[in-house]
N, C-alpha and C. Protein backbone atom coordinates (compact mmCIF):
# COMPACT_ATOMS: atom_id res chain seq x y z
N UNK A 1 -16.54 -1.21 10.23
CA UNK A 1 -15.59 -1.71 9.27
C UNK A 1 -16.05 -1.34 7.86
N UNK A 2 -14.95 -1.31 7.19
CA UNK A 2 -15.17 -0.36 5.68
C UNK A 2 -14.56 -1.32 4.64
N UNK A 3 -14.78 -2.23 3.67
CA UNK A 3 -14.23 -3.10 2.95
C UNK A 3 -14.54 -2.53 1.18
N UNK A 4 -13.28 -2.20 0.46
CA UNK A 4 -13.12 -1.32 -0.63
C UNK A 4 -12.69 -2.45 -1.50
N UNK A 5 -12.85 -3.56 -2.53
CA UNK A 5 -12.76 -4.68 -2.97
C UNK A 5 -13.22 -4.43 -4.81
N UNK A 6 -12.05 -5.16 -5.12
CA UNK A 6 -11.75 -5.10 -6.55
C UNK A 6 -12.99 -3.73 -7.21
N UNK A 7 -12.34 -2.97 -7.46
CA UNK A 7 -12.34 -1.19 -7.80
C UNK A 7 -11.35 -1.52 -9.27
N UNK A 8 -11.66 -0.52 -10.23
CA UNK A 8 -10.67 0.01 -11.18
C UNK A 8 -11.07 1.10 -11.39
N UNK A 9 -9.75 2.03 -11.11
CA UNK A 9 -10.09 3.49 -10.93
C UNK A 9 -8.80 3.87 -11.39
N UNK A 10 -8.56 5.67 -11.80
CA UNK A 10 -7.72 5.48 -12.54
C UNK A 10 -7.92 7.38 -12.73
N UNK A 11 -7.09 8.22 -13.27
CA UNK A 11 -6.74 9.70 -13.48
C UNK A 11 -8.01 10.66 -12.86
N UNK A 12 -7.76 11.05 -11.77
CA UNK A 12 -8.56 11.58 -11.07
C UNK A 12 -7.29 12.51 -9.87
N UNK A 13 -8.20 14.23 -10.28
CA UNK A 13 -7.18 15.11 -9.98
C UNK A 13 -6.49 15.17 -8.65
N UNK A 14 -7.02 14.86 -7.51
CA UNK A 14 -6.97 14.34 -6.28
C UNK A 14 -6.66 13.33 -5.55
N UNK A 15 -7.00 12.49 -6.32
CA UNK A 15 -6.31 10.60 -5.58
C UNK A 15 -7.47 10.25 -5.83
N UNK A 16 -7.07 8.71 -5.59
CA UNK A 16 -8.61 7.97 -6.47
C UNK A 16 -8.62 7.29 -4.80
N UNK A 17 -8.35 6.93 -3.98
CA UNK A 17 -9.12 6.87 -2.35
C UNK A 17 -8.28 7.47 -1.25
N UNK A 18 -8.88 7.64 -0.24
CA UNK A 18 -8.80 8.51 0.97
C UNK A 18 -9.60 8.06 2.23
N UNK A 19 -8.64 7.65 2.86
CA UNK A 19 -9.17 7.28 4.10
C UNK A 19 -8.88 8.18 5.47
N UNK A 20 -10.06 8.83 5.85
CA UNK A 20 -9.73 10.19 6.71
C UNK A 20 -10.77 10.82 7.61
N UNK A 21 -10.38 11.45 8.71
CA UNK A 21 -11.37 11.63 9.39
C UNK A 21 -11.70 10.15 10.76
N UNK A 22 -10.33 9.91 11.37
CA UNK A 22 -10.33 9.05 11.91
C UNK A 22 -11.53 7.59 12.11
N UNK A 23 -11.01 7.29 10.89
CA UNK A 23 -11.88 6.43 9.93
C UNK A 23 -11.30 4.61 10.41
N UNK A 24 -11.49 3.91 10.88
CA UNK A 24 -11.00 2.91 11.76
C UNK A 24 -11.66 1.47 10.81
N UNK A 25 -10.60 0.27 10.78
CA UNK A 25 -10.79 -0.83 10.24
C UNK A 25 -11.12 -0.82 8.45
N UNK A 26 -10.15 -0.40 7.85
CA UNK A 26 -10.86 -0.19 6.15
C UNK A 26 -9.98 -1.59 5.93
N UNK A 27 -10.30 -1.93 4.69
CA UNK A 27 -10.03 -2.72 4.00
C UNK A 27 -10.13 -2.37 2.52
N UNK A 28 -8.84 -1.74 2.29
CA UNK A 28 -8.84 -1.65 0.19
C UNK A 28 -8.08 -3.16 -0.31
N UNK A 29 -8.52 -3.38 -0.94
CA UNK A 29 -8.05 -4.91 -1.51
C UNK A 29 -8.25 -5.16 -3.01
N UNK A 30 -7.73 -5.83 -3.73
CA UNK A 30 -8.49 -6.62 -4.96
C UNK A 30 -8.11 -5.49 -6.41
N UNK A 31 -7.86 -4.11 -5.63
CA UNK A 31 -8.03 -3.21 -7.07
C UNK A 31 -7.04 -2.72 -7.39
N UNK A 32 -7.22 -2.18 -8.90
CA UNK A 32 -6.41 -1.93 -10.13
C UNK A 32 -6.43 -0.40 -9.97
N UNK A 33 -5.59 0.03 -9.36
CA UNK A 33 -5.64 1.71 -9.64
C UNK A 33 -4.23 2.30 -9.90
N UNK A 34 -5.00 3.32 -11.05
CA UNK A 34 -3.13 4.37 -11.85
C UNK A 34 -3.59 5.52 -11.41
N UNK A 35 -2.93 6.47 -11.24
CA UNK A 35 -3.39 8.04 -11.19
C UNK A 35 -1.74 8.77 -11.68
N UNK A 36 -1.82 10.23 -12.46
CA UNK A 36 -0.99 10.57 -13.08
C UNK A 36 -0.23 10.97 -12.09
N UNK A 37 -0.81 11.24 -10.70
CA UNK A 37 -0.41 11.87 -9.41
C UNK A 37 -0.20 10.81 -8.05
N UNK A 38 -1.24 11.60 -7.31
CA UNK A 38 -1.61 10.85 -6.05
C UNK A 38 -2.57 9.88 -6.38
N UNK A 39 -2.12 8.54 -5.40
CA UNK A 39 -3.51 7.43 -5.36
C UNK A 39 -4.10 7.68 -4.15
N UNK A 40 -3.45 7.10 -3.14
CA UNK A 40 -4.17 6.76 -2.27
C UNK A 40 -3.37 7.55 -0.95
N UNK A 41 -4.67 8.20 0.07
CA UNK A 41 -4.26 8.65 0.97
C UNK A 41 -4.68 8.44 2.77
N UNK A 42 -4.30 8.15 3.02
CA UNK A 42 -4.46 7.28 4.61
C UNK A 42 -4.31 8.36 5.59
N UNK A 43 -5.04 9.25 6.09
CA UNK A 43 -4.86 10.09 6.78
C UNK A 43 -4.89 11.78 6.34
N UNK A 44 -5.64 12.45 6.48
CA UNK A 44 -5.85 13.90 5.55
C UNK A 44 -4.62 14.81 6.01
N UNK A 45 -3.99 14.81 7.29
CA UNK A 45 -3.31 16.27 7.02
C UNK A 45 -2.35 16.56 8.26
N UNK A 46 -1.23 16.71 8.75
CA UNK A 46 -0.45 16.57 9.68
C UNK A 46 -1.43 17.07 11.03
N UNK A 47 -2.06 17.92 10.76
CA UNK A 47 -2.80 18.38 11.96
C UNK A 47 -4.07 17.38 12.42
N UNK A 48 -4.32 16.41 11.73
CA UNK A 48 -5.44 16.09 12.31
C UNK A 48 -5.51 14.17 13.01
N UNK A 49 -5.30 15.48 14.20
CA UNK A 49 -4.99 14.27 15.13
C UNK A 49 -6.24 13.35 15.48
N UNK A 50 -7.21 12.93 14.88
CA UNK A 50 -8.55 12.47 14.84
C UNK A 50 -8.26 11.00 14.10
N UNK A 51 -6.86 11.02 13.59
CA UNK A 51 -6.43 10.23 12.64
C UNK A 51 -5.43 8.68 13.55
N UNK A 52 -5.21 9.38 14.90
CA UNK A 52 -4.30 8.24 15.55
C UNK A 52 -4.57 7.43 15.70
N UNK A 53 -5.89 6.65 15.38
CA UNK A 53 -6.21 5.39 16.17
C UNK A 53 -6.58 4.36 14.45
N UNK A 54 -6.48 5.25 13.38
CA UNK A 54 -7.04 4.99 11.88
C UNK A 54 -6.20 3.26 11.92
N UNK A 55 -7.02 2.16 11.25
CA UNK A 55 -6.02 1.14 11.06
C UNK A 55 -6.74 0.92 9.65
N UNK A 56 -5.61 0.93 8.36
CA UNK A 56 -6.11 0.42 7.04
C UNK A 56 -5.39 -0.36 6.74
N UNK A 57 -5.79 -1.76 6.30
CA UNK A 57 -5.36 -2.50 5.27
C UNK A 57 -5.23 -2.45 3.73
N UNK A 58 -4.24 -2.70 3.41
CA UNK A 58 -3.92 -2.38 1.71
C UNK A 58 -3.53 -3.38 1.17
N UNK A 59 -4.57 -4.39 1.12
CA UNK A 59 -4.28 -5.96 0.33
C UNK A 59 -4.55 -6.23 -0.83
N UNK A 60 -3.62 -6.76 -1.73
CA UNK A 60 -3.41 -7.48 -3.06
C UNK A 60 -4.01 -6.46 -3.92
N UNK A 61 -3.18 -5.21 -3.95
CA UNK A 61 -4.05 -4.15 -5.02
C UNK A 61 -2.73 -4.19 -6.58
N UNK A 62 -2.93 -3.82 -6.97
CA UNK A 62 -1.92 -3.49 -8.09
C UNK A 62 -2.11 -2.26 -8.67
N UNK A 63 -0.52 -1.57 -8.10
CA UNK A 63 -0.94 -0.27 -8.45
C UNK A 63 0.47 0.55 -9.78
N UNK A 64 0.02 1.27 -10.65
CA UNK A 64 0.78 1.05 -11.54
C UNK A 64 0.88 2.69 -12.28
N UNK A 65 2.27 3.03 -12.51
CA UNK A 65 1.82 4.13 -13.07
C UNK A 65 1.22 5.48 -12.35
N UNK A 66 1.94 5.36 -10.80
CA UNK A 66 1.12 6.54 -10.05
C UNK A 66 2.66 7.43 -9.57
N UNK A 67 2.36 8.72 -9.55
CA UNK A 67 3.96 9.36 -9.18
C UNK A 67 4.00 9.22 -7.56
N UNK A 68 3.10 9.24 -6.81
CA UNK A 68 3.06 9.08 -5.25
C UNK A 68 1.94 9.16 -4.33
N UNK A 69 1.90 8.44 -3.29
CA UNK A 69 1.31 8.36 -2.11
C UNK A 69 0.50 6.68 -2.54
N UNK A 70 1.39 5.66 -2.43
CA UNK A 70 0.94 4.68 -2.76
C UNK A 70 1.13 3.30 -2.17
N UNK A 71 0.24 3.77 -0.35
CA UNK A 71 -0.38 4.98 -0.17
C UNK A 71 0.69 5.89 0.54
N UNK A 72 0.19 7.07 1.35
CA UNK A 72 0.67 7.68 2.00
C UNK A 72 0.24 7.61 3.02
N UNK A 73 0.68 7.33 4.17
CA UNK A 73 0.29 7.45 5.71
C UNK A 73 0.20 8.35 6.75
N UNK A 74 -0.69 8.91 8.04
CA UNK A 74 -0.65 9.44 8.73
C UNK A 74 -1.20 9.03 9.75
N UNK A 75 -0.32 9.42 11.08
CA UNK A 75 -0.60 9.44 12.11
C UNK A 75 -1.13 7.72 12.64
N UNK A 76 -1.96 6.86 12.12
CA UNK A 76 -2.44 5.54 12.36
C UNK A 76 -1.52 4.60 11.94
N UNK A 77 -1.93 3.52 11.66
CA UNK A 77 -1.35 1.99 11.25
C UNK A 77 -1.86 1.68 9.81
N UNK A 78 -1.09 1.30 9.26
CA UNK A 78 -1.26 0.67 7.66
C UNK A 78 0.22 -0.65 7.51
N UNK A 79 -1.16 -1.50 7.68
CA UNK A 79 -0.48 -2.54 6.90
C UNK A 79 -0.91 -2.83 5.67
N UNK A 80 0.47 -2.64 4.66
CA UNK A 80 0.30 -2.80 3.04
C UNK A 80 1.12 -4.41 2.76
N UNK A 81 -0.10 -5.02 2.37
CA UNK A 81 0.40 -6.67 2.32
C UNK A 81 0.11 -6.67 0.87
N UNK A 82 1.03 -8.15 0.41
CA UNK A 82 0.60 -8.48 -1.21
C UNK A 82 0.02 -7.44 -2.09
N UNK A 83 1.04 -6.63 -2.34
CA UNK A 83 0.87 -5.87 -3.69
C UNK A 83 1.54 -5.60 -4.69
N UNK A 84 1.35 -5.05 -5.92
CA UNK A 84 2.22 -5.23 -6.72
C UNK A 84 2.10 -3.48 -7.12
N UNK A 85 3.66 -2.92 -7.17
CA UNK A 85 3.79 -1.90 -7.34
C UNK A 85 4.24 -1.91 -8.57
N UNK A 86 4.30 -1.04 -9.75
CA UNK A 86 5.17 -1.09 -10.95
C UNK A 86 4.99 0.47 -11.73
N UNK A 87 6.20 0.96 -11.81
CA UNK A 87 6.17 2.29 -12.50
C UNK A 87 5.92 3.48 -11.67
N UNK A 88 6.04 3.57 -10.52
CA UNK A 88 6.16 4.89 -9.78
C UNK A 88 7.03 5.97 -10.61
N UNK A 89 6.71 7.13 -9.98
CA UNK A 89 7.40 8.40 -10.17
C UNK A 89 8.11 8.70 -8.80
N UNK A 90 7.54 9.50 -8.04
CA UNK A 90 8.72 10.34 -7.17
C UNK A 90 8.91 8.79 -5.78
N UNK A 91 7.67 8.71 -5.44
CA UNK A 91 8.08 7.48 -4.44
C UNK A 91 6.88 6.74 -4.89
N UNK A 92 6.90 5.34 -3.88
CA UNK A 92 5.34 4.23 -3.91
C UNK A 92 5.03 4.27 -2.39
N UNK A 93 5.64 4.46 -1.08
CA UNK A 93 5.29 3.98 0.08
C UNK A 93 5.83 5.42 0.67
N UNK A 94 5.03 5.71 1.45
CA UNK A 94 5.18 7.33 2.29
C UNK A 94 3.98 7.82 3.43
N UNK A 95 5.20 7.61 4.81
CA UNK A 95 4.41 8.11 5.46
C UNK A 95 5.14 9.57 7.10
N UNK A 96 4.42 10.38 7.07
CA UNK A 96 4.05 10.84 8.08
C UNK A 96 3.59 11.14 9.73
N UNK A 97 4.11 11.92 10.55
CA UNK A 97 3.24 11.76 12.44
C UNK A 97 3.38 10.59 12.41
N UNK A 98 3.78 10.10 13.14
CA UNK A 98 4.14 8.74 13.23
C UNK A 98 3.27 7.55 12.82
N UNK A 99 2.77 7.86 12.08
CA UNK A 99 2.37 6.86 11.00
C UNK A 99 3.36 5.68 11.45
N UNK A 100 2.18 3.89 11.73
CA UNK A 100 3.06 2.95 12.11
C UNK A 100 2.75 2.04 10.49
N UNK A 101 3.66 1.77 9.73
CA UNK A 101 3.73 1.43 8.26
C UNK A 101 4.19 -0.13 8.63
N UNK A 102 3.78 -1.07 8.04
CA UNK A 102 3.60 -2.65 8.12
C UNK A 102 3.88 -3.04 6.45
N UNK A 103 4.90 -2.94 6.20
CA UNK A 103 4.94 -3.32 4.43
C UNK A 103 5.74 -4.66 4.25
N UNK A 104 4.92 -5.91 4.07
CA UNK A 104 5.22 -7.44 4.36
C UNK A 104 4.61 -8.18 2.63
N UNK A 105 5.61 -8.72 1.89
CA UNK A 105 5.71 -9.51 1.21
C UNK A 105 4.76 -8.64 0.15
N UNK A 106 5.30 -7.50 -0.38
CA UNK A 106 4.87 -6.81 -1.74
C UNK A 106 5.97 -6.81 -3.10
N UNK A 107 5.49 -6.76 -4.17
CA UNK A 107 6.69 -6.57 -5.16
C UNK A 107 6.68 -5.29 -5.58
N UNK A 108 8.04 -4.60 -5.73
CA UNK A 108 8.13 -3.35 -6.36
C UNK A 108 8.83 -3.37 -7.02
N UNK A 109 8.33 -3.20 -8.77
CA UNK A 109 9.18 -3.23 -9.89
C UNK A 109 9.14 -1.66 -10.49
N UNK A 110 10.11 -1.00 -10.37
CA UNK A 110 10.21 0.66 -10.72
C UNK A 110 10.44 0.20 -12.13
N UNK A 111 10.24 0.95 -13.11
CA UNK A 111 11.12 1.74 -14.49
C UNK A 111 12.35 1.65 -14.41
N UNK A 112 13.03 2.41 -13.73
CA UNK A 112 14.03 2.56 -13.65
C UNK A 112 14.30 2.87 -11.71
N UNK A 113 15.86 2.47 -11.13
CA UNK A 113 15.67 2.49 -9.91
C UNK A 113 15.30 3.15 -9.26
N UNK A 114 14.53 2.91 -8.41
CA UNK A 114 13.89 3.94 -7.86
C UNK A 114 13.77 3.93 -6.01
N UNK A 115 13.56 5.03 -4.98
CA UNK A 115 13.05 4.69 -3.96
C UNK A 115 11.75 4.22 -3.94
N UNK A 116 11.36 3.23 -2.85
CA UNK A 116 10.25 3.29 -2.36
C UNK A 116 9.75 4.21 -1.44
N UNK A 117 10.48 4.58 -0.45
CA UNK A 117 9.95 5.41 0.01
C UNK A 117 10.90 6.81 -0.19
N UNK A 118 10.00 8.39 0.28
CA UNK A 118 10.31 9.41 -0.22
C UNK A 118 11.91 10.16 0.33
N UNK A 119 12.75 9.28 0.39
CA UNK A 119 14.01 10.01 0.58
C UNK A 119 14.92 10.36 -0.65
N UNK A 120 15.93 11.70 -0.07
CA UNK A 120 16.84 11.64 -0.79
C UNK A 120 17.73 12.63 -0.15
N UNK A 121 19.03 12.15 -0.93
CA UNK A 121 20.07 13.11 0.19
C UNK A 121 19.83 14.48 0.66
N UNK A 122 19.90 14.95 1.84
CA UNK A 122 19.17 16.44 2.30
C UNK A 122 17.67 16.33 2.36
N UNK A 123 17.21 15.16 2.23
CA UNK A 123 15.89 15.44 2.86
C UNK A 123 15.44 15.84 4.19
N UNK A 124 14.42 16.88 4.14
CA UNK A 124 14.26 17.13 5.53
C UNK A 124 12.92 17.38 6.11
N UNK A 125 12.20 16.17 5.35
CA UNK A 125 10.56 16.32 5.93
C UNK A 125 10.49 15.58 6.93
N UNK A 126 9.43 15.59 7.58
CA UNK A 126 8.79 14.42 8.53
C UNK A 126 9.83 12.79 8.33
N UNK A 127 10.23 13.06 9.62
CA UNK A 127 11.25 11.48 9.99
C UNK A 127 10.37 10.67 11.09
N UNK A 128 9.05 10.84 11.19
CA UNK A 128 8.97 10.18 12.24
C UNK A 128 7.86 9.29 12.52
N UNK A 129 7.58 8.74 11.01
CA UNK A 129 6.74 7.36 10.94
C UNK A 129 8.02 6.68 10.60
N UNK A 130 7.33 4.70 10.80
CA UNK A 130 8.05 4.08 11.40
C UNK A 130 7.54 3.51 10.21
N UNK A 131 8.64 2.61 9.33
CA UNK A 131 8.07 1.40 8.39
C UNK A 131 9.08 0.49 8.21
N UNK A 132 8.57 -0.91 8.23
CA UNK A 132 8.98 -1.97 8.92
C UNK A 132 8.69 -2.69 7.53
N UNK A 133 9.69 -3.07 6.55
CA UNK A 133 9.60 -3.95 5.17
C UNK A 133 10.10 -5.37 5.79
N UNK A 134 8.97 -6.26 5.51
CA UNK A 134 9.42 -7.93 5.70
C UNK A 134 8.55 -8.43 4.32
N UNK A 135 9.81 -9.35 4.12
CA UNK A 135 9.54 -10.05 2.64
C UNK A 135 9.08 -9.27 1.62
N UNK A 136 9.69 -8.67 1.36
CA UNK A 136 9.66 -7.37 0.12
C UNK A 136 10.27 -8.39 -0.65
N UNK A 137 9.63 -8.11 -2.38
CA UNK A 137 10.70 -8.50 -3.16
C UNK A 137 11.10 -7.10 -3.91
N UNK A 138 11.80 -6.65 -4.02
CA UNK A 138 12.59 -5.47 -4.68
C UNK A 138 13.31 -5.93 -6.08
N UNK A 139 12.64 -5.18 -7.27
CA UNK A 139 13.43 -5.50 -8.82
C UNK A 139 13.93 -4.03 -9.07
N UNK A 140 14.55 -4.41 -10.41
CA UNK A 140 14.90 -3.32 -11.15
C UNK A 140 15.71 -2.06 -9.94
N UNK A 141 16.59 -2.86 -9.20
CA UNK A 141 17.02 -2.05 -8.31
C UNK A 141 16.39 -0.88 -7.23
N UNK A 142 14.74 -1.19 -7.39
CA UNK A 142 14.48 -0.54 -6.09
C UNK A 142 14.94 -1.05 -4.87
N UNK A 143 14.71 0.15 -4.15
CA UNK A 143 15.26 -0.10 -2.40
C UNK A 143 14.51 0.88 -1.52
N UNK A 144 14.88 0.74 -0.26
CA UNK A 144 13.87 1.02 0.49
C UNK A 144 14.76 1.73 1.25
N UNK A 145 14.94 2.78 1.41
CA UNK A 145 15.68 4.16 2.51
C UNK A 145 14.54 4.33 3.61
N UNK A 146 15.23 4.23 4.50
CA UNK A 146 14.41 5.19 5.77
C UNK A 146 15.07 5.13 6.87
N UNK A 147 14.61 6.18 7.86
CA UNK A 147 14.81 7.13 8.98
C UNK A 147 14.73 6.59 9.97
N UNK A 148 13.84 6.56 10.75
CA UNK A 148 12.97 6.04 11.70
C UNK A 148 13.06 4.84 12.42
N UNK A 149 14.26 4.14 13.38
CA UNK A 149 14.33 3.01 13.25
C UNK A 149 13.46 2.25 14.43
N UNK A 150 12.64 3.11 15.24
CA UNK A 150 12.34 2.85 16.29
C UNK A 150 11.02 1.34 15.92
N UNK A 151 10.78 0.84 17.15
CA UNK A 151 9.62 -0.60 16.83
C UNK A 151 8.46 0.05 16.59
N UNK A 152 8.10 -1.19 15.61
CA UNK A 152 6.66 -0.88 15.28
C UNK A 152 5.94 -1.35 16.10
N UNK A 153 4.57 -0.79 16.07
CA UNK A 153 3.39 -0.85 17.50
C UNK A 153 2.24 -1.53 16.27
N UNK A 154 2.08 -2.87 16.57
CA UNK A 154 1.35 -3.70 15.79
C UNK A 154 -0.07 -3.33 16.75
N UNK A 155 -0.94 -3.20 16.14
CA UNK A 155 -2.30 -3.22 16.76
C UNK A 155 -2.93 -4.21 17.55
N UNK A 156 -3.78 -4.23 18.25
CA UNK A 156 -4.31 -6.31 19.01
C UNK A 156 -5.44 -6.08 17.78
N UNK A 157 -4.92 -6.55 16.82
CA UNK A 157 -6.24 -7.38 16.04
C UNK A 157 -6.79 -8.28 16.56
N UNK A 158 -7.94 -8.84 16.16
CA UNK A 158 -8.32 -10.48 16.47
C UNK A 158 -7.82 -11.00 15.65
N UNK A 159 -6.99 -12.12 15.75
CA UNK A 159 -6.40 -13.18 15.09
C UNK A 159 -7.84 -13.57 13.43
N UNK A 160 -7.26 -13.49 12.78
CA UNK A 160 -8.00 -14.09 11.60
C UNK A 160 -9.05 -12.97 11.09
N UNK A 161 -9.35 -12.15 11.98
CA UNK A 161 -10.96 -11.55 11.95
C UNK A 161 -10.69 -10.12 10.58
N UNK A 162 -9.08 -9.57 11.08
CA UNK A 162 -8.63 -8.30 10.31
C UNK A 162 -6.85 -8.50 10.09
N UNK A 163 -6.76 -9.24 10.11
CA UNK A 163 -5.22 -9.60 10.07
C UNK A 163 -5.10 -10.56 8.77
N UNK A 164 -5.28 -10.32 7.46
CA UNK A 164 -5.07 -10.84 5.96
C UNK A 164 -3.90 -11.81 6.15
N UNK A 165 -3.98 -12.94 5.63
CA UNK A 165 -2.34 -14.00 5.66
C UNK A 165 -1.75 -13.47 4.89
N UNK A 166 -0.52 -13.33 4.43
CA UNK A 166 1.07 -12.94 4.13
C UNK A 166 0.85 -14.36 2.97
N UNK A 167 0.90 -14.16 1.67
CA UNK A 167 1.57 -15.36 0.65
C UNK A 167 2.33 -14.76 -0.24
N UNK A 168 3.62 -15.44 -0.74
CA UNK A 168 4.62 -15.22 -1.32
C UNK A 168 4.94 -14.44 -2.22
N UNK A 169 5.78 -13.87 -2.76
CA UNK A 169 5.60 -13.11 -3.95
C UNK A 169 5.97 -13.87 -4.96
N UNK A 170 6.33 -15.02 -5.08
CA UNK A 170 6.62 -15.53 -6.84
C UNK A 170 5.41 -15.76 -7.63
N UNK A 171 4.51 -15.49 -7.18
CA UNK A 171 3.78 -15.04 -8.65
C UNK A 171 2.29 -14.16 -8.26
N UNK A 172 2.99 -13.12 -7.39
CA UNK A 172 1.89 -12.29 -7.60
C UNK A 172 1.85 -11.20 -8.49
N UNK A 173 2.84 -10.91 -8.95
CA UNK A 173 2.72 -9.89 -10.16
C UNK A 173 1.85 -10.39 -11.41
N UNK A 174 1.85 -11.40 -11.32
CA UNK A 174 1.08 -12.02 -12.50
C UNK A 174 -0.53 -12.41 -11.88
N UNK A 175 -0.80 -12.91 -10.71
CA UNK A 175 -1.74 -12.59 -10.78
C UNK A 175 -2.77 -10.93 -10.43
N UNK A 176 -2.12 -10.66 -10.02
CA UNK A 176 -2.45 -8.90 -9.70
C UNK A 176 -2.78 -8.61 -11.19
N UNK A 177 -1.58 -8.63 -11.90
CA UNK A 177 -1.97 -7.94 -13.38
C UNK A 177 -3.02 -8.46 -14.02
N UNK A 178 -3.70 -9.90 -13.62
CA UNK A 178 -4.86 -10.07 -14.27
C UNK A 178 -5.81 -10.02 -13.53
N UNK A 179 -5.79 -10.10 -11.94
CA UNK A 179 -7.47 -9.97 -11.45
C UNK A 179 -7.61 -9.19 -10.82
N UNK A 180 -6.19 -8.00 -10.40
CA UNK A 180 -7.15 -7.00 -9.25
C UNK A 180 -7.84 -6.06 -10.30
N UNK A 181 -8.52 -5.59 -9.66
CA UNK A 181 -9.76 -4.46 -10.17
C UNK A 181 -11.01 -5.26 -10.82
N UNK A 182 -11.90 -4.68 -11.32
CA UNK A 182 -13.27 -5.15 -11.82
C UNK A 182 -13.07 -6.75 -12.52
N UNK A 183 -13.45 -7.77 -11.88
CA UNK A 183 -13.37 -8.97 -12.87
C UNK A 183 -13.92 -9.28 -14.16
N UNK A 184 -15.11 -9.25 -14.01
CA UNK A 184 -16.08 -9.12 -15.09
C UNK A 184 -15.93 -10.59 -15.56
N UNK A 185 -15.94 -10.82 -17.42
CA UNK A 185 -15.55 -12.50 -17.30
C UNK A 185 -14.39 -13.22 -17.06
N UNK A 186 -13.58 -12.51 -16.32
CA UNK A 186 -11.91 -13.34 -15.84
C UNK A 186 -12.37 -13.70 -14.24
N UNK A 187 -14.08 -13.21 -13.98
CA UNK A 187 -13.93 -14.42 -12.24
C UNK A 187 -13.60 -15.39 -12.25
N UNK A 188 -13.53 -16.78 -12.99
CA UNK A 188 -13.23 -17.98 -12.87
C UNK A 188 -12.00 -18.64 -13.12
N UNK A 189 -11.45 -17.46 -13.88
CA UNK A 189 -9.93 -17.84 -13.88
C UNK A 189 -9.31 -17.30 -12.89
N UNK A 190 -9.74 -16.02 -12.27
CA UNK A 190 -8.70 -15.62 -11.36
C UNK A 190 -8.89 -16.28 -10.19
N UNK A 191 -10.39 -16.97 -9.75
CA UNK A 191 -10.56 -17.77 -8.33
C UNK A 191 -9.62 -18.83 -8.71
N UNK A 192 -9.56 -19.75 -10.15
CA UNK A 192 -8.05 -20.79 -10.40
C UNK A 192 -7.08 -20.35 -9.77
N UNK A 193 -6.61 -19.19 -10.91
CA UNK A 193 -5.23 -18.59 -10.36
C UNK A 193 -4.83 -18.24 -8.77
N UNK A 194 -6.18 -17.52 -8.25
CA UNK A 194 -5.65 -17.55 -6.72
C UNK A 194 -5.57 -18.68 -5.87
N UNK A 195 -6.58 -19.91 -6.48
CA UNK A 195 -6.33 -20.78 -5.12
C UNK A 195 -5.11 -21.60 -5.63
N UNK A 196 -4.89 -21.86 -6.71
CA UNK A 196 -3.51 -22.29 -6.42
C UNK A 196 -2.36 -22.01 -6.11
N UNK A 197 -2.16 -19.91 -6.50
CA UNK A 197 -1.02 -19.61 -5.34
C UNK A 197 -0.95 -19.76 -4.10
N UNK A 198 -2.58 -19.86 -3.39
CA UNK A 198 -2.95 -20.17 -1.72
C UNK A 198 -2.20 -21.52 -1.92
């Protein structure tokens, strides 16, 4: 197990993380990351089937200001819980090979409306990951297009052990914007702020 916890990272030519190389149980959580491009990438490359069994979690990050792959998926399981998206470019959620996508109770506030994930009329890439939005809150007229309607294949986690709880979105944009990434002296306000949204 791989646990990636409050990070602030930020314009880096490549993506600022990458999970690849059939890389099993990660945990990115807690952090503040922008990139002018790509952030984050879950799986290296349609061919590499080394990647099917990959399971990453993408909890309570706030990600802001990135044009795409946020993250992007391949071939494995990603569940993206409690996050706060704001200011994408081309998409925020994108995945690939049947990539099984778990996107449950995140906020996505675009600029202006935007997809979440990478469609648009005449698209004709990869249709054949599966992503499954529960308790999304959607502003500023984002929405969520996709293909793929077949069931999602939830993993046997152990109950509690890798399976993060689901809490609401009315006020995680506000706390995301102040504690994911490096705390430094805001630890004691943000352990306030979080246990009373718990």
């Amino acid at each position: 197990m791989v646990w990636i916890d409050h990070v602030t990272s930020g314009e880096s030519e490549e993506g600022l993380i990458s999970v690849v190389q059939g890389s099993i149980d990660v945990t990115i959580s807690n952090c503040h990351l922008r990139n002018h491009n790509f952030n984050m990438l879950l799986g290296a490359s349609d061919g590499d089937t080394v990647d099917k069994n990959t399971r990453v979690t993408v909890y309570r990050n706030f990600f802001v200001s990135s044009k795409q792959r946020v993250p992007h998926c391949r071939w494995g399981y990603c569940h993206v819980v409690n996050n706060y998206y704001k200011n994408w470019g081309f998409y925020a959620l994108g995945g690939r090979v049947n990539a099984q996508i778990y996107c449950e109770s995140n906020v996505f506030e675009p600029q202006t409306p935007k997809e979440v994930t990478p469609w648009f009329r005449g698209f004709n890439g990869d249709r054949t990951a599966t992503i499954e939005s529960h308790g999304d809150l959607l502003l500023n007229g984002a929405k969520f297009t996709w293909f793929n309607h077949t069931p999602l294949h939830h993993p046997d986690y152990v109950k509690d052990l890798y399976y993060p709880p689901s809490y609401p979105t009315n006020h995680l944009a506000t706390m995301l914007q102040n504690c994911a990434g490096v705390l430094g002296f805001k630890l004691n306000t943000c352990f306030r702020m979080a246990r009373k949204w718990e």
